[in-house]
N, C-alpha and C. Protein backbone atom coordinates (compact mmCIF):
# COMPACT_ATOMS: atom_id res chain seq x y z
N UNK A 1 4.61 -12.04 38.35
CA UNK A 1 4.31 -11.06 37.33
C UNK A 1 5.49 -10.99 36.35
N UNK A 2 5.00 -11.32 35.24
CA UNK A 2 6.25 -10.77 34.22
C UNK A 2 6.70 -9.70 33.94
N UNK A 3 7.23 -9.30 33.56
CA UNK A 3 7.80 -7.98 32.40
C UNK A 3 7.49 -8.01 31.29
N UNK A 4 7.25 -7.20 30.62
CA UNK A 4 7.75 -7.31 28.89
C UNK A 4 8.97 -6.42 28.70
N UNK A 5 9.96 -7.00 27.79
CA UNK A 5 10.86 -6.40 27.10
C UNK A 5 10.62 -5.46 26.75
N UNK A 6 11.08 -4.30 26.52
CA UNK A 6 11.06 -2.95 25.66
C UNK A 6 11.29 -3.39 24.28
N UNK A 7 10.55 -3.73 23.06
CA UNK A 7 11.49 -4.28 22.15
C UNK A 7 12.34 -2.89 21.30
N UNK A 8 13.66 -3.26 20.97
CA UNK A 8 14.57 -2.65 20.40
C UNK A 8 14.42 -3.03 19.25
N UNK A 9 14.60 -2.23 18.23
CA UNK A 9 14.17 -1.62 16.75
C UNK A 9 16.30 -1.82 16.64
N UNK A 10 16.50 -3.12 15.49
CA UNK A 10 17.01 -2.89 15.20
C UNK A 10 18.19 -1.74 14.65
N UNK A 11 19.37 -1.76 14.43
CA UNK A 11 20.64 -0.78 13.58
C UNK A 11 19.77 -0.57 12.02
N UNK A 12 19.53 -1.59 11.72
CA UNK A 12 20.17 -1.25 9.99
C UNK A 12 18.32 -0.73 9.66
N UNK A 13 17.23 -0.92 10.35
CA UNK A 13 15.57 -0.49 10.54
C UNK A 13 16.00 0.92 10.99
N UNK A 14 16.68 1.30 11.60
CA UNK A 14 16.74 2.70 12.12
C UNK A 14 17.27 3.75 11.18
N UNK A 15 18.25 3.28 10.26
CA UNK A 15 19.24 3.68 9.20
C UNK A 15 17.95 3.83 8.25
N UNK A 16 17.33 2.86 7.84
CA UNK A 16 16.26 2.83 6.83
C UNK A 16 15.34 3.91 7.05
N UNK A 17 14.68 3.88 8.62
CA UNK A 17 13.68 4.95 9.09
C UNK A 17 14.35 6.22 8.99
N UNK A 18 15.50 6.46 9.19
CA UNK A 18 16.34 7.74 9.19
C UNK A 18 15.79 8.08 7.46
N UNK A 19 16.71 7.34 6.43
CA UNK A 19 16.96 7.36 5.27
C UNK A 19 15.47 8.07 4.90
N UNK A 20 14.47 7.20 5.13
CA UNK A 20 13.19 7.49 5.11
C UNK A 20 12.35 9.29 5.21
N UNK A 21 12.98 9.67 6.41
CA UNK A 21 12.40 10.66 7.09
C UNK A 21 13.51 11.91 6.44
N UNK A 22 14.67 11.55 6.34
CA UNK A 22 15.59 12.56 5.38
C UNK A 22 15.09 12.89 4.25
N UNK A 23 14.58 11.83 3.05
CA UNK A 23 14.21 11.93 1.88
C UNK A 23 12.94 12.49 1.99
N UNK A 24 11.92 12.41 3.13
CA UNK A 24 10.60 13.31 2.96
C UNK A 24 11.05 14.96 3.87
N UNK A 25 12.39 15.44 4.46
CA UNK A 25 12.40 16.61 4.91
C UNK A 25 13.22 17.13 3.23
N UNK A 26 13.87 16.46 2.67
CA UNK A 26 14.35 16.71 1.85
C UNK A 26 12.98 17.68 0.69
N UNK A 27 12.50 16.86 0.20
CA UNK A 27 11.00 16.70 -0.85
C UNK A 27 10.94 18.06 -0.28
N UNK A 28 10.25 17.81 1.19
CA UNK A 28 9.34 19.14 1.63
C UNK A 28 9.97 20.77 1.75
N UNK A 29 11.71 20.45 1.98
CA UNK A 29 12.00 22.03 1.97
C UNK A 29 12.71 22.39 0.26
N UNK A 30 12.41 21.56 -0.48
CA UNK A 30 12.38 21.89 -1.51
C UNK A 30 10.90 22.75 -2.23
N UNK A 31 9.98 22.47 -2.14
CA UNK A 31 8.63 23.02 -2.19
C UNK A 31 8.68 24.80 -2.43
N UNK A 32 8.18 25.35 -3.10
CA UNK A 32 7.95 26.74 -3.29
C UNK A 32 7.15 27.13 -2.02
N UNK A 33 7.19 28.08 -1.90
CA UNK A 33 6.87 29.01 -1.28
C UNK A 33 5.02 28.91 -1.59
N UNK A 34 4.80 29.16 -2.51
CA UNK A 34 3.35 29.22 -3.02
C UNK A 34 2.77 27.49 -2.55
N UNK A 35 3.63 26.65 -3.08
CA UNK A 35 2.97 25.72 -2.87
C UNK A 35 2.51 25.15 -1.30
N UNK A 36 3.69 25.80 -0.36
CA UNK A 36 3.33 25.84 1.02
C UNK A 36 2.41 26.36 1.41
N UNK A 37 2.40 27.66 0.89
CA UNK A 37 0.95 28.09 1.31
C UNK A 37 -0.68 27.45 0.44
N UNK A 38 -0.34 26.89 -0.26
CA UNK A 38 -1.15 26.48 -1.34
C UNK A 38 -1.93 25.21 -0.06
N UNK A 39 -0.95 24.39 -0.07
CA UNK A 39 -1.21 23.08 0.63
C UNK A 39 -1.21 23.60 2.48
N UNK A 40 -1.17 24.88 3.21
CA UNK A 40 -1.44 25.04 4.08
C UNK A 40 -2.85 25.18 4.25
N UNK A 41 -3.57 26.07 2.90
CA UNK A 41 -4.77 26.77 3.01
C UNK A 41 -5.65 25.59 2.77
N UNK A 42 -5.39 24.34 1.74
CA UNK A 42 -6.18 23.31 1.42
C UNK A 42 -6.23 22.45 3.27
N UNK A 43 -5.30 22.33 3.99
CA UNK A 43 -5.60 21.95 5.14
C UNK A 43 -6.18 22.55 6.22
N UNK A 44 -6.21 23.43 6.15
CA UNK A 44 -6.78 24.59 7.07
C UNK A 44 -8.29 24.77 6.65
N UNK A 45 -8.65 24.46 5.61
CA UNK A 45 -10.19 24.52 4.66
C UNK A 45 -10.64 23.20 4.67
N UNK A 46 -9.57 21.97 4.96
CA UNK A 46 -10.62 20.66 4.58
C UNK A 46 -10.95 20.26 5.96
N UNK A 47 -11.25 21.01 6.86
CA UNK A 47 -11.44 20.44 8.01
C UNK A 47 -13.32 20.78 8.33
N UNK A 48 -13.95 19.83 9.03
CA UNK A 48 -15.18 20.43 9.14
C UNK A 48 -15.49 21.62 10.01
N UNK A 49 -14.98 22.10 10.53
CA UNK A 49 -15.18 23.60 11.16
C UNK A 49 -15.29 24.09 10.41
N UNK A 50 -14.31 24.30 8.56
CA UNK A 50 -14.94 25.16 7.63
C UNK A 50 -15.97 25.11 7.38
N UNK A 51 -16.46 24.18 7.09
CA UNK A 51 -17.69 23.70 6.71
C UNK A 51 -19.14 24.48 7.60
N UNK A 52 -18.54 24.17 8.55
CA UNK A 52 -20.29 24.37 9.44
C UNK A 52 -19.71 26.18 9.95
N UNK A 53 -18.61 26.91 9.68
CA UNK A 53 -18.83 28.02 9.39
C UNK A 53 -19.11 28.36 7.88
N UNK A 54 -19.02 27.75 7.05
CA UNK A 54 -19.67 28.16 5.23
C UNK A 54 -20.73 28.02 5.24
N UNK A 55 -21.78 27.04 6.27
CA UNK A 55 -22.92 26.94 6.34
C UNK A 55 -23.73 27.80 7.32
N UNK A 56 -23.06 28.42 8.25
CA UNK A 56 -23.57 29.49 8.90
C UNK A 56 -23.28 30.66 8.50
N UNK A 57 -22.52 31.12 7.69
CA UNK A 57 -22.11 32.23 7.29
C UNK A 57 -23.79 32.37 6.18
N UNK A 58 -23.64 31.59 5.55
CA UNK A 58 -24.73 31.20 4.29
C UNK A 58 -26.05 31.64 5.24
N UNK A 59 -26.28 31.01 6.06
CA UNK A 59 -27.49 31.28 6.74
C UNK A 59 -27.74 32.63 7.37
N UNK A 60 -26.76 32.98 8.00
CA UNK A 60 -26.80 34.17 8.58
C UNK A 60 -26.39 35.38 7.10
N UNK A 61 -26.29 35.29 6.08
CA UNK A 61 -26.52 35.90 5.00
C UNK A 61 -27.88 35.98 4.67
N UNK A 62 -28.62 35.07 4.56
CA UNK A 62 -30.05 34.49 4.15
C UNK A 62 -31.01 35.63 5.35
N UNK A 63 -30.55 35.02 6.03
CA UNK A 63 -31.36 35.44 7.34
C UNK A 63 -31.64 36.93 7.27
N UNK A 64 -30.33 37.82 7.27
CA UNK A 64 -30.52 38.90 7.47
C UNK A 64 -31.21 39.60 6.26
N UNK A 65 -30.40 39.23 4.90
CA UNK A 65 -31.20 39.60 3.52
C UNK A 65 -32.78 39.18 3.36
N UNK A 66 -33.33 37.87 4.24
CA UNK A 66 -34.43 37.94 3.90
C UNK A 66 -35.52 38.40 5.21
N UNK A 67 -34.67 38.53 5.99
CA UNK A 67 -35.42 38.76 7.65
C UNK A 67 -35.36 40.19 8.34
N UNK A 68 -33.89 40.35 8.48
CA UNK A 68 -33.07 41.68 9.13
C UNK A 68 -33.63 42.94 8.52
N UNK A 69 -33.42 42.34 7.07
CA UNK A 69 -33.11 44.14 6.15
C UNK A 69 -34.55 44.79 6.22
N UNK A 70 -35.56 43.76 5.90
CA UNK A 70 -37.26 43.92 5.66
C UNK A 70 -38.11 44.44 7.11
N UNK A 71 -37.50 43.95 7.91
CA UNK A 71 -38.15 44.31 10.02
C UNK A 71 -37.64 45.60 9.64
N UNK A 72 -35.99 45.64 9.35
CA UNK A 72 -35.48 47.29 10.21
C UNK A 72 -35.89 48.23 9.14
N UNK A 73 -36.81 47.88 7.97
CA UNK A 73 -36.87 48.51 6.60
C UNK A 73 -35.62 49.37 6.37
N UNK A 74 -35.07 48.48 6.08
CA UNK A 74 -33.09 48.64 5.21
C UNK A 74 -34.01 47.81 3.88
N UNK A 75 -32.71 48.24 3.17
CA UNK A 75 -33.06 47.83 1.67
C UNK A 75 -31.24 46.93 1.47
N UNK A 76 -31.84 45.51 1.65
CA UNK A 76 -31.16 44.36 1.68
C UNK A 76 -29.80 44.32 0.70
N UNK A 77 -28.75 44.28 1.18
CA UNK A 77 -27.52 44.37 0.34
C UNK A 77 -27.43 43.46 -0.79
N UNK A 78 -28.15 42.64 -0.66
CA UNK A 78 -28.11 41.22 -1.81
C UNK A 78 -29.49 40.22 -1.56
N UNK A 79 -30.41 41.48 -2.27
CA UNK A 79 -31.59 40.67 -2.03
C UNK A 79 -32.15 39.28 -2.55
N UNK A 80 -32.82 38.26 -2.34
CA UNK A 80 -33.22 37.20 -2.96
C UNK A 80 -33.42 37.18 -4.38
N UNK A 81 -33.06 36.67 -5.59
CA UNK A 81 -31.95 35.09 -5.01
C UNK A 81 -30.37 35.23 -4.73
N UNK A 82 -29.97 36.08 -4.19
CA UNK A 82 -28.83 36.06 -3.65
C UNK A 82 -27.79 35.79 -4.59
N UNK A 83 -27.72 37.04 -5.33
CA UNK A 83 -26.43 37.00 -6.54
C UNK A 83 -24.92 36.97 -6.26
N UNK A 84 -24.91 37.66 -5.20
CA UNK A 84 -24.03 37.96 -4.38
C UNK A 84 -23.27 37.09 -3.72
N UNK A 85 -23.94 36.60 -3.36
CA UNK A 85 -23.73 35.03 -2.34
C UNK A 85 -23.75 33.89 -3.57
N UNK A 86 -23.94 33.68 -4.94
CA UNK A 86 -23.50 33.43 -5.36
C UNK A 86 -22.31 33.05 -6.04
N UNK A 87 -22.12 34.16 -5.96
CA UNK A 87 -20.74 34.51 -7.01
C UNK A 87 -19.64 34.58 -5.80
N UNK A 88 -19.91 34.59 -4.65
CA UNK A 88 -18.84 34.13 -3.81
C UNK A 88 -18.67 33.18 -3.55
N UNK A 89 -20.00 32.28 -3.39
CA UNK A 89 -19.65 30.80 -3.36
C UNK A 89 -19.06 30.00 -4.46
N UNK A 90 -19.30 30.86 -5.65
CA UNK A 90 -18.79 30.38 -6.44
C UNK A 90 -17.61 30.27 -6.67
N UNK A 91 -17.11 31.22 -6.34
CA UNK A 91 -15.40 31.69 -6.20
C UNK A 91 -15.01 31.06 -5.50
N UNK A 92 -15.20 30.70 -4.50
CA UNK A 92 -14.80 29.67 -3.19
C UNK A 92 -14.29 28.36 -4.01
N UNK A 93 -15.60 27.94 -4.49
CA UNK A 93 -16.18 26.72 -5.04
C UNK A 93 -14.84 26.80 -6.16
N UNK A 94 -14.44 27.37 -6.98
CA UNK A 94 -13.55 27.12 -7.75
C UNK A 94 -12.06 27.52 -7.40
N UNK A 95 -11.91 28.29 -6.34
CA UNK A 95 -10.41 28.57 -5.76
C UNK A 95 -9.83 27.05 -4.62
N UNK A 96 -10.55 26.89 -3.76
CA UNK A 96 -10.46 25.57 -3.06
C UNK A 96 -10.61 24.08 -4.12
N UNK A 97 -11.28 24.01 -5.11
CA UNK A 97 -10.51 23.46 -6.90
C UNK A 97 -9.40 23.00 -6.70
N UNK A 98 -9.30 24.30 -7.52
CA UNK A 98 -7.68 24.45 -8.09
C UNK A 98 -6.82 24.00 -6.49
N UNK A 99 -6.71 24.73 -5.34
CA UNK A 99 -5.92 24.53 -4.42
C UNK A 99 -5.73 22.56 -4.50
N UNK A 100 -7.01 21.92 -4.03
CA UNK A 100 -7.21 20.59 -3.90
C UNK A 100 -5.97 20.00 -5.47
N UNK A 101 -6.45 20.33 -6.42
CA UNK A 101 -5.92 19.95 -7.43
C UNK A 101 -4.23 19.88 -7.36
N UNK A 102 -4.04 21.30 -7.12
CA UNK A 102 -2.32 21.47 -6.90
C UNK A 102 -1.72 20.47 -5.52
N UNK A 103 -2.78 20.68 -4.94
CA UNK A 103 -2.00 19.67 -3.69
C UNK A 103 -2.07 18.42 -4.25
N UNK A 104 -3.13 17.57 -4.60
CA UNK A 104 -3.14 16.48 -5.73
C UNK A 104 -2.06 16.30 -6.52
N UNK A 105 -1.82 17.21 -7.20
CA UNK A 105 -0.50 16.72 -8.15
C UNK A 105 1.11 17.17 -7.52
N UNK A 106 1.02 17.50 -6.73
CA UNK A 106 2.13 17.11 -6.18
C UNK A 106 2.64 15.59 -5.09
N UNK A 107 1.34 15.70 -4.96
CA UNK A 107 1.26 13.87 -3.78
C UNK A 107 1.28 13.03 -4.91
N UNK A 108 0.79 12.89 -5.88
CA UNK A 108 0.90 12.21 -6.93
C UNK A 108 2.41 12.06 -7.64
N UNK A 109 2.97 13.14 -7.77
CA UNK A 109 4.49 12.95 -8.62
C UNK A 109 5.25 12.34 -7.40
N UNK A 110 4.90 12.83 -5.62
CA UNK A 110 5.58 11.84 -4.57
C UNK A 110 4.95 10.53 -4.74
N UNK A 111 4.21 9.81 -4.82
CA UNK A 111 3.67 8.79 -4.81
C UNK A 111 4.15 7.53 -5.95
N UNK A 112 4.33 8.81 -7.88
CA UNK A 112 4.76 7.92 -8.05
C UNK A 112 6.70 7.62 -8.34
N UNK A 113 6.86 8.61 -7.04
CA UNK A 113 8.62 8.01 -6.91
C UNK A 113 8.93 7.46 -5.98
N UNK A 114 7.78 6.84 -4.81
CA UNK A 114 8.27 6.06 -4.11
C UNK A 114 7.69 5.09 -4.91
N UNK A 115 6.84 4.69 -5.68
CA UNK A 115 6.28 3.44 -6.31
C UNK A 115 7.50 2.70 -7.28
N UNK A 116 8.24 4.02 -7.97
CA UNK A 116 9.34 3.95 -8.50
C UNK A 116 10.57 3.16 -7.60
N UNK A 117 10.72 3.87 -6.65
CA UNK A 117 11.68 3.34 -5.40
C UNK A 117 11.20 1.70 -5.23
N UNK A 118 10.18 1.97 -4.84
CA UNK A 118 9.87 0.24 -4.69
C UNK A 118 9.94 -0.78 -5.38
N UNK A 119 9.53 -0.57 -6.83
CA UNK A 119 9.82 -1.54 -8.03
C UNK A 119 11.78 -1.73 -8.15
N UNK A 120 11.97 -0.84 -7.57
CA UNK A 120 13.62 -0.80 -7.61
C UNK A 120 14.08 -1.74 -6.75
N UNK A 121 13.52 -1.51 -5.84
CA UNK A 121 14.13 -2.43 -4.42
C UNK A 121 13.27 -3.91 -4.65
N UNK A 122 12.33 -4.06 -5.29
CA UNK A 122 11.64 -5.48 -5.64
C UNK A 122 12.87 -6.00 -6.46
N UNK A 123 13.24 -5.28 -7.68
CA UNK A 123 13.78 -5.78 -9.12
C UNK A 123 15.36 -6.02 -8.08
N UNK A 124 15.95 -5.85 -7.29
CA UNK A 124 17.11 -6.06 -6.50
C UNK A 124 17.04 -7.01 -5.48
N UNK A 125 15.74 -7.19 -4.96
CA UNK A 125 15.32 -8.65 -4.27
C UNK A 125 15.70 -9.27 -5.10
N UNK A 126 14.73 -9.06 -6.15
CA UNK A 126 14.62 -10.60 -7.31
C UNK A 126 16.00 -11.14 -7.37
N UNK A 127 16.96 -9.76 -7.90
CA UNK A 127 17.85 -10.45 -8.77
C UNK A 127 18.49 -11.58 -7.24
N UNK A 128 19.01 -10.50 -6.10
CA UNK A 128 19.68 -10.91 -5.50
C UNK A 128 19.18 -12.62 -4.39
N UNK A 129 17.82 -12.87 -4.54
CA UNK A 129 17.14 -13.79 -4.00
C UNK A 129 17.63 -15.26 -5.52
N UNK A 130 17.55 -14.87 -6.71
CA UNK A 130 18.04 -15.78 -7.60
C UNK A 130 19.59 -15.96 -7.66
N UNK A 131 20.03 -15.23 -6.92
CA UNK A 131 22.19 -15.34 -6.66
C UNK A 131 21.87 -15.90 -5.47
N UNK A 132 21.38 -15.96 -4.29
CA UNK A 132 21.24 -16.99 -3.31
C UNK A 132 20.91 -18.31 -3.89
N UNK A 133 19.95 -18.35 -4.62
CA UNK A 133 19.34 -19.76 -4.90
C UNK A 133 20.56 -20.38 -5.61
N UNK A 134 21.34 -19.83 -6.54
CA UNK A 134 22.35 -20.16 -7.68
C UNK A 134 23.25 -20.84 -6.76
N UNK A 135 23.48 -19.73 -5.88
CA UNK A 135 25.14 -20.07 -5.12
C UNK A 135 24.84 -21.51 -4.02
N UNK A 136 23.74 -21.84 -3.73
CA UNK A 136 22.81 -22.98 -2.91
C UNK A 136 23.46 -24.05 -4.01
N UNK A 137 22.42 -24.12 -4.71
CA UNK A 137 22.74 -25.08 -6.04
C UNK A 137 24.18 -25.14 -6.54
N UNK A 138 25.02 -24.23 -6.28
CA UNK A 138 26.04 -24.62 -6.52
C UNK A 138 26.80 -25.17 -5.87
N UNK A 139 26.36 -25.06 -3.88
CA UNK A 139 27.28 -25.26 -3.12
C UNK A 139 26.75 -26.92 -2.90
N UNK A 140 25.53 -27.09 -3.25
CA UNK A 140 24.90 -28.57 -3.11
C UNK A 140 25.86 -29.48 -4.21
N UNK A 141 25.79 -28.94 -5.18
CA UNK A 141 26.23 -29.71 -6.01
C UNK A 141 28.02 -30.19 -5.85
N UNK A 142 29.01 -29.07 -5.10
CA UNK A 142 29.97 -29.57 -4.99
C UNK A 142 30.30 -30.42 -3.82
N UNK A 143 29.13 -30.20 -3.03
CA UNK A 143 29.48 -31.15 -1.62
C UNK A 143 29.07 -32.53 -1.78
N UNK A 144 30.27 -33.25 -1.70
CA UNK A 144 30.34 -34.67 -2.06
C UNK A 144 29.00 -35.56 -0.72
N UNK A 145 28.68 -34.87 -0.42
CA UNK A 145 28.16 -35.72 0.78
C UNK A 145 26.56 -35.35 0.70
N UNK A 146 26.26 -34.60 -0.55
CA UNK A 146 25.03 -34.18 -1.15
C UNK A 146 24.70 -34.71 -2.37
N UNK A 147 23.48 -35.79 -2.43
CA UNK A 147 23.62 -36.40 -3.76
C UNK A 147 23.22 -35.50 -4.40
N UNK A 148 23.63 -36.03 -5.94
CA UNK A 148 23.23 -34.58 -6.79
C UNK A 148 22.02 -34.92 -7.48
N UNK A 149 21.35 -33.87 -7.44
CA UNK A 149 20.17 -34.37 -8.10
C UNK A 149 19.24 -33.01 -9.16
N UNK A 150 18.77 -33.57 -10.34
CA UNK A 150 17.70 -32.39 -10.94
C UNK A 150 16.79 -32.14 -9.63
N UNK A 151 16.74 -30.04 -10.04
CA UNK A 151 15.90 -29.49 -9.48
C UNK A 151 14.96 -28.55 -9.88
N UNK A 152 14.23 -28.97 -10.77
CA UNK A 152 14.05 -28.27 -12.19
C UNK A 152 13.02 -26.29 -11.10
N UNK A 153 12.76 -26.78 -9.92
CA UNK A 153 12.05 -25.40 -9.89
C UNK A 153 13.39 -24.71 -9.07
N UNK A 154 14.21 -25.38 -9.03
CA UNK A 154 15.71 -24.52 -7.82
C UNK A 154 16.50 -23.77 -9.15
N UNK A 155 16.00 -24.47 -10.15
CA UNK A 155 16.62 -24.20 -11.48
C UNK A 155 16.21 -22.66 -12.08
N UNK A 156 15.01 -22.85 -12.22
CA UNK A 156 13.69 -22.16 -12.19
C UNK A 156 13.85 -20.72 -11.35
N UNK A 157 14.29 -20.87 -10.51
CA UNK A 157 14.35 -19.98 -9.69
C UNK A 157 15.71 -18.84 -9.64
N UNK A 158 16.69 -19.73 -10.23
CA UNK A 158 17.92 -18.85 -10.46
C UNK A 158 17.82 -17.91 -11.38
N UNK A 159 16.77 -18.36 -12.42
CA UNK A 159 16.80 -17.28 -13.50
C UNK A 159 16.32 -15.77 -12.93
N UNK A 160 16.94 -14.57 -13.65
CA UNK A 160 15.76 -13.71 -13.21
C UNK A 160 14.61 -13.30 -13.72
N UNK A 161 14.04 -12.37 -13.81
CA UNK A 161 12.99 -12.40 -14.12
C UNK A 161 12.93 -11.32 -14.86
N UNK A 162 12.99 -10.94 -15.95
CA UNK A 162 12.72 -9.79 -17.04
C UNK A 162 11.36 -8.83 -16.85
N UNK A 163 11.45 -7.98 -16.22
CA UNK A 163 9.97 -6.74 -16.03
C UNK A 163 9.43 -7.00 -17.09
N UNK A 164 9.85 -6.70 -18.65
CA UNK A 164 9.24 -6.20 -19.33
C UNK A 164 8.43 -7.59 -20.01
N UNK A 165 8.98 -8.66 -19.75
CA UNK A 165 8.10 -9.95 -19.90
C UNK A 165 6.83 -9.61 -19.23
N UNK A 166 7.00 -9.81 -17.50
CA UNK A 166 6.41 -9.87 -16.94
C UNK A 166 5.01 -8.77 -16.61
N UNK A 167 5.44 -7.57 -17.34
CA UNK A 167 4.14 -6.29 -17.94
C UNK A 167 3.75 -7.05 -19.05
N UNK A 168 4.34 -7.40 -19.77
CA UNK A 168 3.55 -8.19 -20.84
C UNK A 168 2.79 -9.26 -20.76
N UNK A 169 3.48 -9.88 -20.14
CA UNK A 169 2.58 -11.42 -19.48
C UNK A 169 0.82 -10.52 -18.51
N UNK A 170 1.39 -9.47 -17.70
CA UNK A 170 -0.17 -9.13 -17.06
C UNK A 170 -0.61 -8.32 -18.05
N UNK A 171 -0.14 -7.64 -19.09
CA UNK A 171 -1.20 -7.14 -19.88
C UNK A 171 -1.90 -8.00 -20.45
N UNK A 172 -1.52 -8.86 -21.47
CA UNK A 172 -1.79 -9.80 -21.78
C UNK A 172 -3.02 -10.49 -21.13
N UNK A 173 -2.79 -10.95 -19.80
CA UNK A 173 -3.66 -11.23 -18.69
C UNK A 173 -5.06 -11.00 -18.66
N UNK A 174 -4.94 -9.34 -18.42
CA UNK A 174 -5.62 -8.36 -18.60
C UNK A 174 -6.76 -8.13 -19.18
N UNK A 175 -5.85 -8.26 -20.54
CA UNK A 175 -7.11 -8.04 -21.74
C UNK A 175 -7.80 -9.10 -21.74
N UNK A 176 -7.36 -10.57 -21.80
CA UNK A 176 -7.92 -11.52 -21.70
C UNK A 176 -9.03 -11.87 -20.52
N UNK A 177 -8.87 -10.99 -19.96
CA UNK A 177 -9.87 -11.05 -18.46
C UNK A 177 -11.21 -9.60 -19.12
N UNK A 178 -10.78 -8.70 -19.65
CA UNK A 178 -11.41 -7.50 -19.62
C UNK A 178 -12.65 -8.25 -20.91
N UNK A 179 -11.65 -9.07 -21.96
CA UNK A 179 -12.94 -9.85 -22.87
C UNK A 179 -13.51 -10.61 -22.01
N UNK A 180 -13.41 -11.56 -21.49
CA UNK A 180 -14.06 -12.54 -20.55
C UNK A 180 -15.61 -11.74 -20.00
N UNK A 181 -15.11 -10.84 -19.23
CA UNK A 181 -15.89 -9.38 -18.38
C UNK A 181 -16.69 -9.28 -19.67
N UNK A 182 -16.31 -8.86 -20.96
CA UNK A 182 -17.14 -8.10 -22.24
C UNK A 182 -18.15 -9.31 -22.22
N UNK A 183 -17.61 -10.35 -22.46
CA UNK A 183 -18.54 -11.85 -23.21
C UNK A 183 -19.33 -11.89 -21.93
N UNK A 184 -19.11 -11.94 -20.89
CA UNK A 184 -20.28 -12.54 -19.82
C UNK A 184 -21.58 -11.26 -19.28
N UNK A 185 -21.12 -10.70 -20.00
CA UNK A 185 -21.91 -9.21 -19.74
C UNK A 185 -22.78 -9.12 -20.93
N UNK A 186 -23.26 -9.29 -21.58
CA UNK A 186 -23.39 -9.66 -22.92
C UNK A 186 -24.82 -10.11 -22.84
């Protein structure tokens, strides 16, 4: 029978996961007060238990206004069509909105600063993956015991790479694809 190893999670993966989990306790105890509760109540509401109590509440409204009040001859608090029960659902209907919305735009301004973060740490690959390739090519070229030779894509590769080309080059792309899409649709 074998074993398996426990595998161990690297030093410098743990530093990262740390770094990671700091910068989202960070985000979160920065947050207002309102917005905690904002984004507590949107989780506490998007679950289906709300649901199938909004739908029994609804019914057992119905029920009694059109069943209860008329047997015990009571005169129905919110008789059919249910104005009442309207205008609360309605209120619902537009307070859980807005809540969804606010929680929305705050995952969104997080979302786009780690997207931010990431284009950062790409644009620092790049550069630093084209200073490997350079310092290669350079170390080939002085070692006498390496013929020297053109390498036109090792070449290619040292350069870096300019973002704002490269948004231009896919816009560019883009449009040229979005006419393509226009003409074959046509």
């Amino acid at each position: 029978m074998t074993r398996r190893r426990a595998s161990v999670v690297p030093n410098h993966v743990t530093l990262n996961i740390e770094a990671i989990a700091n910068r989202r306790a960070l985000s979160e105890s920065e947050l207002p007060n309102s917005q905690r509760v904002i984004e507590s109540l949107t989780l506490a509401l998007g679950r289906p238990r709300t649901l199938m109590v909004l739908i029994g509440g609804i019914a057992i409204w119905a029920f009694y206004n059109c069943c209860v009040a008329f047997r015990a001859n009571v005169h129905p608090f919110d008789p059919p069509p249910f104005y009442w029960l309207q205008g609360l659902v309605g209120l619902y209907a537009a307070l859980m909105t807005t809540m969804v919305l606010t929680t929305q735009n705050r995952q969104n301004k997080e979302a786009e600063r780690r997207a931010h973060l990431e284009l950062q740490v790409s644009l620092l690959a790049e550069q630093r993956t084209a200073k490997i390739v350079a310092l290669l090519e350079e170390l080939r070229r002085d070692l006498p015991s390496v013929k020297n030779r053109p390498d036109p894509v090792a070449e290619a590769m040292q350069e870096t790479v300019a973002p704002d080309a490269v948004i231009s080059a896919l816009d560019h792309a883009l449009v040229g694809l979005d006419a393509l899409k226009k003409s074959n649709g046509k």
